[in-house]
N, C-alpha and C. Protein backbone atom coordinates (compact mmCIF):
# COMPACT_ATOMS: atom_id res chain seq x y z
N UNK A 1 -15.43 -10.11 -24.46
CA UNK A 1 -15.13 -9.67 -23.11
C UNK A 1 -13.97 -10.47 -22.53
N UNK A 2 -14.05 -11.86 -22.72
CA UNK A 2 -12.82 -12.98 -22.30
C UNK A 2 -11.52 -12.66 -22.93
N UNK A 3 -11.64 -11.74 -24.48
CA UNK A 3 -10.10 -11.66 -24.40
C UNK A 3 -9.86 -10.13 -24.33
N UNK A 4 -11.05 -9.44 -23.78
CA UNK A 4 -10.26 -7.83 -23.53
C UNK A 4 -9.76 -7.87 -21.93
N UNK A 5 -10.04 -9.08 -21.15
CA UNK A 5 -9.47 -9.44 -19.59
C UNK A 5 -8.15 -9.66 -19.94
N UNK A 6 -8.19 -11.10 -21.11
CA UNK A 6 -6.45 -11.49 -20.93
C UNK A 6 -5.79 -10.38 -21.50
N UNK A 7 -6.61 -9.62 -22.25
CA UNK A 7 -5.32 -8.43 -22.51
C UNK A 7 -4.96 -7.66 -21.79
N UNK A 8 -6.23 -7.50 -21.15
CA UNK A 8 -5.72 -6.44 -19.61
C UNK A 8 -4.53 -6.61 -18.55
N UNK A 9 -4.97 -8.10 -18.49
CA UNK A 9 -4.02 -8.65 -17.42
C UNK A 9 -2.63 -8.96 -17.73
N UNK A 10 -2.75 -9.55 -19.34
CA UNK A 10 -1.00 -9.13 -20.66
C UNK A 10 -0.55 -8.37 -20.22
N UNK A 11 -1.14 -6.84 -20.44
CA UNK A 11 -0.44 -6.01 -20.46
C UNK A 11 -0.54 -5.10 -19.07
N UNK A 12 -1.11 -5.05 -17.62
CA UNK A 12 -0.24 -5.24 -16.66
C UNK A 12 0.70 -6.12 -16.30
N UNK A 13 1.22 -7.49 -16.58
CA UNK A 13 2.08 -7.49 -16.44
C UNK A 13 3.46 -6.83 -17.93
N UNK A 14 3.01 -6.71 -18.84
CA UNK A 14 3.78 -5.83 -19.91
C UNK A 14 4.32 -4.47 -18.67
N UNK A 15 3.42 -3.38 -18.39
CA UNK A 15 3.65 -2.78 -18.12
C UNK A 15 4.72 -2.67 -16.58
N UNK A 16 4.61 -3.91 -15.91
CA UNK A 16 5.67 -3.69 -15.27
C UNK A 16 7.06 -4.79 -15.81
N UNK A 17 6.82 -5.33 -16.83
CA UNK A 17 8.30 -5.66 -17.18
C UNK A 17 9.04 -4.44 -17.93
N UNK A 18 8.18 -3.82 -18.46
CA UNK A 18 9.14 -2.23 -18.86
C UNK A 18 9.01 -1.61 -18.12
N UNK A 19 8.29 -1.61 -17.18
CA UNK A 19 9.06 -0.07 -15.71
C UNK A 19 10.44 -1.24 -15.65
N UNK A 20 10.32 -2.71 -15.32
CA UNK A 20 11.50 -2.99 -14.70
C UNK A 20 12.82 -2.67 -15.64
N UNK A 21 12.70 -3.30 -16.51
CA UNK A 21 13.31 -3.58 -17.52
C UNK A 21 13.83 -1.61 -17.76
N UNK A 22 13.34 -0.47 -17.75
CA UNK A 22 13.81 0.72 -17.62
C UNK A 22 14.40 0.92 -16.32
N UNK A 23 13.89 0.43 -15.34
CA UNK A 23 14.77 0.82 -14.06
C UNK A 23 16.15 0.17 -13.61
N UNK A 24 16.06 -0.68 -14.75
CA UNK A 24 17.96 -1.08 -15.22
C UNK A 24 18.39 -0.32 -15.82
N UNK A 25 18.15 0.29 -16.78
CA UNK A 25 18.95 0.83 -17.76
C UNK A 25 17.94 2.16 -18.59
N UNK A 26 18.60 2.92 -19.33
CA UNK A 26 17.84 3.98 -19.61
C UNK A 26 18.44 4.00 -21.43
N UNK A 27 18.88 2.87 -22.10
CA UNK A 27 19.82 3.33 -23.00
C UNK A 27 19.07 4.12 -24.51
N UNK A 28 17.78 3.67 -24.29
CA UNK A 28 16.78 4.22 -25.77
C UNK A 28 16.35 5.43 -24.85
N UNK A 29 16.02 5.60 -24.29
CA UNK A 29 15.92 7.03 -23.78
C UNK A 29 17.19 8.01 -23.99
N UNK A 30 18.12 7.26 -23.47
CA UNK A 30 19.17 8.38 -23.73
C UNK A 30 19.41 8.49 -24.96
N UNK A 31 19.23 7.29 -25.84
CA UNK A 31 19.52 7.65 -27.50
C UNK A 31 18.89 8.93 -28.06
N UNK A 32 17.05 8.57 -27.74
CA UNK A 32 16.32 9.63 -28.54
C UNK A 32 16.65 11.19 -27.75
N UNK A 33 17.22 11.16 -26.10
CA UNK A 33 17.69 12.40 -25.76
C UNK A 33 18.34 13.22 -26.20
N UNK A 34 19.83 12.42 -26.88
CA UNK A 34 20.91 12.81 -27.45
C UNK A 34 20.12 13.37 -28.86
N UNK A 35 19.32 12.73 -29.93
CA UNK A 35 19.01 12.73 -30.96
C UNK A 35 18.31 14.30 -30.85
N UNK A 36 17.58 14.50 -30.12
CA UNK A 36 16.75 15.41 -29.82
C UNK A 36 17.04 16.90 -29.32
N UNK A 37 18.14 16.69 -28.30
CA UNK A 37 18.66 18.09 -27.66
C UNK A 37 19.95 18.51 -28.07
N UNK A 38 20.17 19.74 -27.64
CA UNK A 38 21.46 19.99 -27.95
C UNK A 38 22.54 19.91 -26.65
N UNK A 39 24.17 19.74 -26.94
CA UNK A 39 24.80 18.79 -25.84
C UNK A 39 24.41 19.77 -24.52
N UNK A 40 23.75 21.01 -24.45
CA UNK A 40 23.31 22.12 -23.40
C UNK A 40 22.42 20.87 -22.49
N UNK A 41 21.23 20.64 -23.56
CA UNK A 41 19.97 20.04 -23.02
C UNK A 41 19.80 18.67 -22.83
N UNK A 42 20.81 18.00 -22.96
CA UNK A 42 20.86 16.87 -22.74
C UNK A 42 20.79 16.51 -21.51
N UNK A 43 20.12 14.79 -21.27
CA UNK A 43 20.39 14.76 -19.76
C UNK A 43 21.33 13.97 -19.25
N UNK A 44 21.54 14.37 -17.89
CA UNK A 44 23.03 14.45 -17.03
C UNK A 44 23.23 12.64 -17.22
N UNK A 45 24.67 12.12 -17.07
CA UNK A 45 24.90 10.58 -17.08
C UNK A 45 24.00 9.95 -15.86
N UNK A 46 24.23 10.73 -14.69
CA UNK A 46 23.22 9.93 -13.44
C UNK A 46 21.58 10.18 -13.58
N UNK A 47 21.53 10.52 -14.57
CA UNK A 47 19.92 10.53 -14.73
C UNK A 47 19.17 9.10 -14.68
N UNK A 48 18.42 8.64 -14.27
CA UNK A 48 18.21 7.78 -14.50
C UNK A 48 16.52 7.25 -14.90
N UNK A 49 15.89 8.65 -15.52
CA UNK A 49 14.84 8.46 -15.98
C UNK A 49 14.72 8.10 -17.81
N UNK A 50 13.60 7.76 -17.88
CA UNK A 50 13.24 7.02 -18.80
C UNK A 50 11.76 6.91 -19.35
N UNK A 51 11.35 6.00 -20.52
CA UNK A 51 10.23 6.43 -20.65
C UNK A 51 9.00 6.27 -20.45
N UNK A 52 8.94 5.26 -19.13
CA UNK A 52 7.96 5.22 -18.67
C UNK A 52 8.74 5.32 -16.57
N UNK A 53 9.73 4.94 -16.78
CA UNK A 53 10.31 5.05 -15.32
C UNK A 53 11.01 6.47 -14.85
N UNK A 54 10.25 6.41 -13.61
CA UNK A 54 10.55 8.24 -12.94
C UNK A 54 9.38 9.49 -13.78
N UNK A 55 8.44 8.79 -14.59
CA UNK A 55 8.07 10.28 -15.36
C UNK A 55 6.58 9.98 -14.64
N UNK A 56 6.28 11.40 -14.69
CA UNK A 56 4.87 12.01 -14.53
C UNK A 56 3.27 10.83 -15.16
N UNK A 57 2.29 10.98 -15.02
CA UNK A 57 1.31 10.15 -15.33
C UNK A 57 0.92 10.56 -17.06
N UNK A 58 1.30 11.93 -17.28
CA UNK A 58 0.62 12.41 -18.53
C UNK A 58 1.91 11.88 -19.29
N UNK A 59 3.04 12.18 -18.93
CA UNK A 59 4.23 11.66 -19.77
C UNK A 59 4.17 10.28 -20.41
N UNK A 60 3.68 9.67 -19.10
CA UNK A 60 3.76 7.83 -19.23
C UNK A 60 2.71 7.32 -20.59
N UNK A 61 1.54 8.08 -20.54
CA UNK A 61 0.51 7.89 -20.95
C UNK A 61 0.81 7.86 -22.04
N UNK A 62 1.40 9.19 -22.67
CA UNK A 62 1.49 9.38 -24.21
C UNK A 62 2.39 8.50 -24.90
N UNK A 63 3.54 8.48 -23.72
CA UNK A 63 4.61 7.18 -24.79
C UNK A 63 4.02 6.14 -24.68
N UNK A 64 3.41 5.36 -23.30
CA UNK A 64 2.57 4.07 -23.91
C UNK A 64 1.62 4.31 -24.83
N UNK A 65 0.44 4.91 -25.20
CA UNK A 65 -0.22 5.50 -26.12
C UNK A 65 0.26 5.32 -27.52
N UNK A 66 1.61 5.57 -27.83
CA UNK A 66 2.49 5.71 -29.11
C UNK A 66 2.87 4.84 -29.54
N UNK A 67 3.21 3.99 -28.06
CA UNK A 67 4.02 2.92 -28.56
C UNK A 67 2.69 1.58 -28.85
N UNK A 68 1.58 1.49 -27.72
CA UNK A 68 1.04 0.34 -29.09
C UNK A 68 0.12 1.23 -29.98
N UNK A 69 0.02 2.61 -30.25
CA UNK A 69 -0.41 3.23 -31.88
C UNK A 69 0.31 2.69 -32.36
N UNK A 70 1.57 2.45 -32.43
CA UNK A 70 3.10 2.00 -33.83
C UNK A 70 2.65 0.94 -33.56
N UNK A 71 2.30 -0.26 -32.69
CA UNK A 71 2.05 -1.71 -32.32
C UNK A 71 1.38 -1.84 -33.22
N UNK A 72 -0.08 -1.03 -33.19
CA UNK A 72 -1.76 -1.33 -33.51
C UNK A 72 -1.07 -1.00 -35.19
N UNK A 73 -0.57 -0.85 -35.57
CA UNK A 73 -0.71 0.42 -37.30
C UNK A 73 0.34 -1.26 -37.87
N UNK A 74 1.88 -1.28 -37.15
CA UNK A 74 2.32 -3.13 -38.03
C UNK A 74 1.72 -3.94 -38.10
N UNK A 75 0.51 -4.32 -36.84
CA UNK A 75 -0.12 -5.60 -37.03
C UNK A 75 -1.36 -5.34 -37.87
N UNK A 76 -1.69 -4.22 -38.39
CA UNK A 76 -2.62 -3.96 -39.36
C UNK A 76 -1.79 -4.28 -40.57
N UNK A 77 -1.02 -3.93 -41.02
CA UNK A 77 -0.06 -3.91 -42.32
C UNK A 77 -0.02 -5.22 -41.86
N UNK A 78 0.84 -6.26 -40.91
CA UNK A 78 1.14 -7.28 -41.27
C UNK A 78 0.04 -8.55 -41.57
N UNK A 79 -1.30 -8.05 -40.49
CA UNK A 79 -2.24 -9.21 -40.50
C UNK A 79 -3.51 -8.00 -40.83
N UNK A 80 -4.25 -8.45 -41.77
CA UNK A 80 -5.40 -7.64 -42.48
C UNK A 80 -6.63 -8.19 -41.72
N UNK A 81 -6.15 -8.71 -40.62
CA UNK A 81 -7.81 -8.77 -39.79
C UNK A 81 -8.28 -7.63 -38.70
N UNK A 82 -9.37 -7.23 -38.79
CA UNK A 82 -9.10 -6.42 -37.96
C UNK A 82 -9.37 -6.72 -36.61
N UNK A 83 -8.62 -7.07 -35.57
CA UNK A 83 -8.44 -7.38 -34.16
C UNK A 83 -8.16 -6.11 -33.49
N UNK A 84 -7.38 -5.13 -33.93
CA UNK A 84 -7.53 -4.28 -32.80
C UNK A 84 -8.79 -3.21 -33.19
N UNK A 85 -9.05 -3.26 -32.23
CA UNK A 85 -10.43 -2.47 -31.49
C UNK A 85 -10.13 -1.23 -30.80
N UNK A 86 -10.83 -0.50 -30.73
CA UNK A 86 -10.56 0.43 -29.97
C UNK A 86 -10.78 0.11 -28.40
N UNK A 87 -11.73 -0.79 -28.06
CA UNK A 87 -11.91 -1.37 -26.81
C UNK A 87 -10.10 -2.11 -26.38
N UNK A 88 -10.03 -2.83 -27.07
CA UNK A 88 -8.82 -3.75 -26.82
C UNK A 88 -7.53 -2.65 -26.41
N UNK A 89 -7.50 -1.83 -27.59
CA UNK A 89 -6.87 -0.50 -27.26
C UNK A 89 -6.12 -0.36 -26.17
N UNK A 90 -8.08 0.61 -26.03
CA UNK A 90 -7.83 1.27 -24.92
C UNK A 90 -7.26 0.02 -23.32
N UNK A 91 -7.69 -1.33 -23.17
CA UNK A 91 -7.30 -1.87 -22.55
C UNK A 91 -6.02 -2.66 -22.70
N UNK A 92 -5.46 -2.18 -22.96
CA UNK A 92 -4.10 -2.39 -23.91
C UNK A 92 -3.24 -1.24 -22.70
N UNK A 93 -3.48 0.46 -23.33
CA UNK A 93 -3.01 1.44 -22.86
C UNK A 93 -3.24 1.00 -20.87
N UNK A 94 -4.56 1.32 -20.61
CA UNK A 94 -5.10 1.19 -19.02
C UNK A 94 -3.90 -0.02 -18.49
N UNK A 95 -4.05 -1.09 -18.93
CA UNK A 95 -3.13 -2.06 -18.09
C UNK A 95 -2.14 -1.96 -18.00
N UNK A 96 -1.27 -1.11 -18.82
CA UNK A 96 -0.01 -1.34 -19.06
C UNK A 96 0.30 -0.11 -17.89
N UNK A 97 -0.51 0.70 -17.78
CA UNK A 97 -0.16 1.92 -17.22
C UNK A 97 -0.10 1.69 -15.80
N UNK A 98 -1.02 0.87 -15.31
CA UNK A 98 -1.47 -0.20 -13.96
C UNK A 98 -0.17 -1.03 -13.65
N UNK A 99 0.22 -1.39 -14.61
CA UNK A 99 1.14 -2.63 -14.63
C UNK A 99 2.48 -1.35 -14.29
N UNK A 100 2.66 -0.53 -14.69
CA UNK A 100 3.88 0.33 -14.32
C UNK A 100 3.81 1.22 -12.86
N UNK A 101 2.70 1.47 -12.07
CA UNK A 101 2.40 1.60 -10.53
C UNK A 101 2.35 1.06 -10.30
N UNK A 102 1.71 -0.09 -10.47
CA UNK A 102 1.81 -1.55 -9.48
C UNK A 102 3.36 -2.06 -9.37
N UNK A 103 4.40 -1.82 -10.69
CA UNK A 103 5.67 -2.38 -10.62
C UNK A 103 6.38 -0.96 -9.82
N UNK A 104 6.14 0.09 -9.66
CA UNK A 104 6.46 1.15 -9.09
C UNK A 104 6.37 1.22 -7.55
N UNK A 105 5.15 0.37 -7.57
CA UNK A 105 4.88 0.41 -5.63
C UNK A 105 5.95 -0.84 -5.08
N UNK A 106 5.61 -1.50 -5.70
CA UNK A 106 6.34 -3.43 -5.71
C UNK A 106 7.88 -2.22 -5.36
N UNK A 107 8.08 -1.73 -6.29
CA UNK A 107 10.09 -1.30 -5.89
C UNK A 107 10.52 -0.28 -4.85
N UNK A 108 9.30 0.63 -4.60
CA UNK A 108 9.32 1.57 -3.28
C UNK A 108 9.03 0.79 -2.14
N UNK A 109 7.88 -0.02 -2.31
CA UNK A 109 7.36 -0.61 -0.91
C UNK A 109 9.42 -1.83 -0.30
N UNK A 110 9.66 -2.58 -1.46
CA UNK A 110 10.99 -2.98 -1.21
C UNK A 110 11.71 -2.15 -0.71
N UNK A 111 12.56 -1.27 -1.15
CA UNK A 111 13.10 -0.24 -0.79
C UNK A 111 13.23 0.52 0.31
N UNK A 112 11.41 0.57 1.16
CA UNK A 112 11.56 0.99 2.18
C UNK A 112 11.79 -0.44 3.58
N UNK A 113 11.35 -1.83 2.97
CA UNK A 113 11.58 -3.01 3.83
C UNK A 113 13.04 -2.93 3.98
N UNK A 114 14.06 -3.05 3.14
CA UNK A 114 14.83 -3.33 3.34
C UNK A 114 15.51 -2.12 3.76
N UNK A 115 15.69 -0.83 4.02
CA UNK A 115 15.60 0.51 4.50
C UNK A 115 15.72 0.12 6.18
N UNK A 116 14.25 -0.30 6.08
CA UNK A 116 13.53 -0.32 7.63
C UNK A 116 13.56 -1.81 8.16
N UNK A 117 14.20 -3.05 7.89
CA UNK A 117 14.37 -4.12 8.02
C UNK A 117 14.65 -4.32 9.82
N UNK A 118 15.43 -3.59 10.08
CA UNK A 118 16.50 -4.15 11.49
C UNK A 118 15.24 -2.65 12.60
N UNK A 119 15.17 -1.35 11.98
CA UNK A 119 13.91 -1.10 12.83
C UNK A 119 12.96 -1.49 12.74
N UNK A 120 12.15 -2.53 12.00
CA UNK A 120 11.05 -2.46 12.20
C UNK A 120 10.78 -4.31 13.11
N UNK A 121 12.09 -4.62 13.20
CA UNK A 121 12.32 -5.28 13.95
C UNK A 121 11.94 -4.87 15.53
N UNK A 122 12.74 -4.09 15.94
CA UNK A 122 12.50 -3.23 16.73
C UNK A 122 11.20 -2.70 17.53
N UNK A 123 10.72 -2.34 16.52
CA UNK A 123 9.26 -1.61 16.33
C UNK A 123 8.44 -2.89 16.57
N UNK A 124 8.57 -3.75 16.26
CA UNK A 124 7.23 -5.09 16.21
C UNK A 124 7.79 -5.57 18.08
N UNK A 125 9.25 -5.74 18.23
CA UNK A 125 9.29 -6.20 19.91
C UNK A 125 9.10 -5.26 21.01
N UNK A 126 8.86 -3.94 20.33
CA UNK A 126 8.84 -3.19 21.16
C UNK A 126 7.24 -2.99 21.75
N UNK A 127 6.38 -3.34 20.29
CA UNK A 127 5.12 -3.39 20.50
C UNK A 127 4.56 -4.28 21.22
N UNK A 128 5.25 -5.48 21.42
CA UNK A 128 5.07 -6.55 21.61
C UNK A 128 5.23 -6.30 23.39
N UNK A 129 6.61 -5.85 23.62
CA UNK A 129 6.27 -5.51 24.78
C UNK A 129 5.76 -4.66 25.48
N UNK A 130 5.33 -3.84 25.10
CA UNK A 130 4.11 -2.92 24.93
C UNK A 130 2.99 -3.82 25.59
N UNK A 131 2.49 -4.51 24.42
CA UNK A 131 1.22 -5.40 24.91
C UNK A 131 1.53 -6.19 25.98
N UNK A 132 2.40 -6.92 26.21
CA UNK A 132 2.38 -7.34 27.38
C UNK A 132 2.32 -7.00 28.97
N UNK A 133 2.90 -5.35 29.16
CA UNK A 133 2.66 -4.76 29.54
C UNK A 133 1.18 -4.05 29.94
N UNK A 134 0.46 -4.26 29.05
CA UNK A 134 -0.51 -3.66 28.91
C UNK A 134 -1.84 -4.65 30.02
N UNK A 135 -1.40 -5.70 29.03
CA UNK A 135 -2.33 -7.13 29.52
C UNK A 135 -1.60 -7.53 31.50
N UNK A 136 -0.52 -7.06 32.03
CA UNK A 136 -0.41 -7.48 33.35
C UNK A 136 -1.19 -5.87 33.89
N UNK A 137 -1.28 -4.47 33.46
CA UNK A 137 -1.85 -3.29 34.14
C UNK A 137 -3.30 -3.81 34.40
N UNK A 138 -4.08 -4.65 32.85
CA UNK A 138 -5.43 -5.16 33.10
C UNK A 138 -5.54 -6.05 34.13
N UNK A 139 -4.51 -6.77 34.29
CA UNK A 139 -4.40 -7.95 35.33
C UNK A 139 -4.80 -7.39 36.44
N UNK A 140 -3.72 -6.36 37.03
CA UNK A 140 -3.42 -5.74 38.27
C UNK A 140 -5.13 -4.62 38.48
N UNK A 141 -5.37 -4.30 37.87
CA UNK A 141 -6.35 -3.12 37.82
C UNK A 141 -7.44 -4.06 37.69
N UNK A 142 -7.92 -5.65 37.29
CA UNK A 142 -9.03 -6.22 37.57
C UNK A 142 -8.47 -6.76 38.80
N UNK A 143 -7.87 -6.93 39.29
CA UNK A 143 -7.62 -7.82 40.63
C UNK A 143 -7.77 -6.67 42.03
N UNK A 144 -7.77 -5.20 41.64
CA UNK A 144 -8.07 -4.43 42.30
C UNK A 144 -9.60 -3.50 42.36
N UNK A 145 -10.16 -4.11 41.21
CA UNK A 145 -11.38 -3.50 41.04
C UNK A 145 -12.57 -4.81 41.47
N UNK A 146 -11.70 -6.54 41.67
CA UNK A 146 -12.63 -7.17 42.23
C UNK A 146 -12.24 -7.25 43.96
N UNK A 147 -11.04 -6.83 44.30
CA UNK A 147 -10.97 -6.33 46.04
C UNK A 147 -12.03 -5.51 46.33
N UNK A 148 -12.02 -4.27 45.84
CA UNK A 148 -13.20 -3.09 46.00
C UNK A 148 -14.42 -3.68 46.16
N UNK A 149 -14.80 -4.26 44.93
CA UNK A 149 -15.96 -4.82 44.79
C UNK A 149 -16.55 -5.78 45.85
N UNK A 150 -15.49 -6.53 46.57
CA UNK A 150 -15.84 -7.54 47.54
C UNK A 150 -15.67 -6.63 48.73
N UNK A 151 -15.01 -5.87 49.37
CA UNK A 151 -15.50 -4.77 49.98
C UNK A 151 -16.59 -4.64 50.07
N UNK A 152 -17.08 -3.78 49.38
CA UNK A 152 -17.94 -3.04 48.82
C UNK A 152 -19.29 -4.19 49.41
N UNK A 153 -19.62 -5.34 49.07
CA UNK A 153 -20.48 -6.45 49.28
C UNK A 153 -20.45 -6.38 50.54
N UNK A 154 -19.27 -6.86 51.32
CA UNK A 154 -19.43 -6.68 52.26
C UNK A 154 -19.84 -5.75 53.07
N UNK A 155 -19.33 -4.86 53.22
CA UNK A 155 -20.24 -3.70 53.96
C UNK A 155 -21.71 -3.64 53.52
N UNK A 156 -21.78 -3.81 52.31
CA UNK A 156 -23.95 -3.53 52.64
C UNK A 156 -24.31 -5.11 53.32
N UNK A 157 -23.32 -6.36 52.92
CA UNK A 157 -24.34 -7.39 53.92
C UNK A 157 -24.18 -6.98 54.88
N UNK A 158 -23.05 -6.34 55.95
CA UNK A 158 -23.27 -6.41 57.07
C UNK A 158 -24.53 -4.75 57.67
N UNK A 159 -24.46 -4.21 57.14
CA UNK A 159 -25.62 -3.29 57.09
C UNK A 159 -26.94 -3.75 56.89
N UNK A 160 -26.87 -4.86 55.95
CA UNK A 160 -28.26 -5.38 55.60
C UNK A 160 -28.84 -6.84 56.77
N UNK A 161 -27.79 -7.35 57.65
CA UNK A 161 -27.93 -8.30 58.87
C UNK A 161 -28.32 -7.23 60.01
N UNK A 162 -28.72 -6.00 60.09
CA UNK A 162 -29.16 -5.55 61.33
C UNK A 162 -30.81 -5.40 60.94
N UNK A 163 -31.37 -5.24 61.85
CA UNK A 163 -32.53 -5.04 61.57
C UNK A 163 -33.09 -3.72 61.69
N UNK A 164 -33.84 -3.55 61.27
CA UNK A 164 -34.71 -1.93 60.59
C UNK A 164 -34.48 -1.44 61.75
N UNK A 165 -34.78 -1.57 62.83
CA UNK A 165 -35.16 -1.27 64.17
C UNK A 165 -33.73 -1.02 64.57
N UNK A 166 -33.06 -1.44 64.89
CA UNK A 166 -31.46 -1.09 65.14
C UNK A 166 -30.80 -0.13 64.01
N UNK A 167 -30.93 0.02 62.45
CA UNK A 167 -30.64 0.94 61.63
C UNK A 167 -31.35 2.43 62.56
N UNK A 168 -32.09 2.24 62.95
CA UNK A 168 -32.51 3.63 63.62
C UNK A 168 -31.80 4.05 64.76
N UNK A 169 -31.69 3.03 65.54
CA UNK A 169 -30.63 3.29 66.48
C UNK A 169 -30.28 4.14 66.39
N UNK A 170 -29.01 3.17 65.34
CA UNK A 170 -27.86 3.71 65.50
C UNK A 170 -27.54 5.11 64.35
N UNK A 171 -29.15 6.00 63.66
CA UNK A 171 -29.18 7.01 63.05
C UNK A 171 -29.55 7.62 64.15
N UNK A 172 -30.19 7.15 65.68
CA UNK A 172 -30.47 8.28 66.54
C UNK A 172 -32.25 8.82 66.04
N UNK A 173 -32.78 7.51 65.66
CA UNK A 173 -34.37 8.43 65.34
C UNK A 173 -35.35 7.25 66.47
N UNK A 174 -34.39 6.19 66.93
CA UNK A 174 -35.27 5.85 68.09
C UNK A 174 -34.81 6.24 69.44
């Protein structure tokens, strides 16, 4: 179990040093493109996808998938023990795939900071004065709801200093 973790955690970070490491450059992609299509189907110079960067989840899957199958099949030929597992594998494939969204969010979430840097500047003083604003209306609106209130006291004590006998009075029932 202790080393299907460190492999997990290997190969998220594996998986985002090749998103990074593709979101420089695309040059084995474009090789096997060229190899593969005809100059119709080839893709354009500003393309800048690759084979695990810009593609779909099923796309990603199969080339990581392939690529440690070819991994798992040399280190069998080279070392006759058998270490890979299908457990290890599969946590082999899972992290790496983790490791390429997690390096995917890491470069959008950037992208939009530095995008939104000088508004969201903006946005945080604006909130800011916002709240302050907010906290002098509470000010003003408790300092007017304890006037009322002392009002308010007052008139029933002084209603409540007459006596029963004078409350009639002055209702007109004596």
């Amino acid at each position: 179990m202790t080393l299907e973790l460190i492999i997990f955690i290997g190969s998220i970070l594996f998986g985002a040093l090749i998103y990074l490491r593709e979101s420089q450059g695309n040059g084995l992609y474009r090789f096997f493109n060229k190899l593969m299509y005809s100059k119709d189907l080839q893709m354009k110079p500003t393309d800048k996808k690759g084979f695990v960067y810009q593609q779909k989840f099923i796309i990603r899957l199969v080339f990581i998938g392939f690529l440690f199958l070819i991994g798992i099949l040399v280190t069998r030929f080279l070392i006759p023990i058998d270490i890979a597992t299908i457990s290890i594998f599969a946590s082999m494939i899972v992290g790496t795939l983790a490791g390429t969204y997690l390096a995917n969010f890491i470069f959008k979430s950037s992208e939009v900071i530095d995008k939104k840097s000088d508004s969201l500047e903006d946005m945080v003083h604006d909130t800011i004065e916002k709240g302050k604003d907010f906290i002098e209306d509470l000010k003003t609106k408790d300092a007017k709801v304890v006037e009322e209130a002392k009002k308010e006291i007052k008139k029933q004590s002084e209603t409540e200093q007459k006596s029963a006998r004078e409350r009639l009075k002055d209702k007109g029932l004596l």
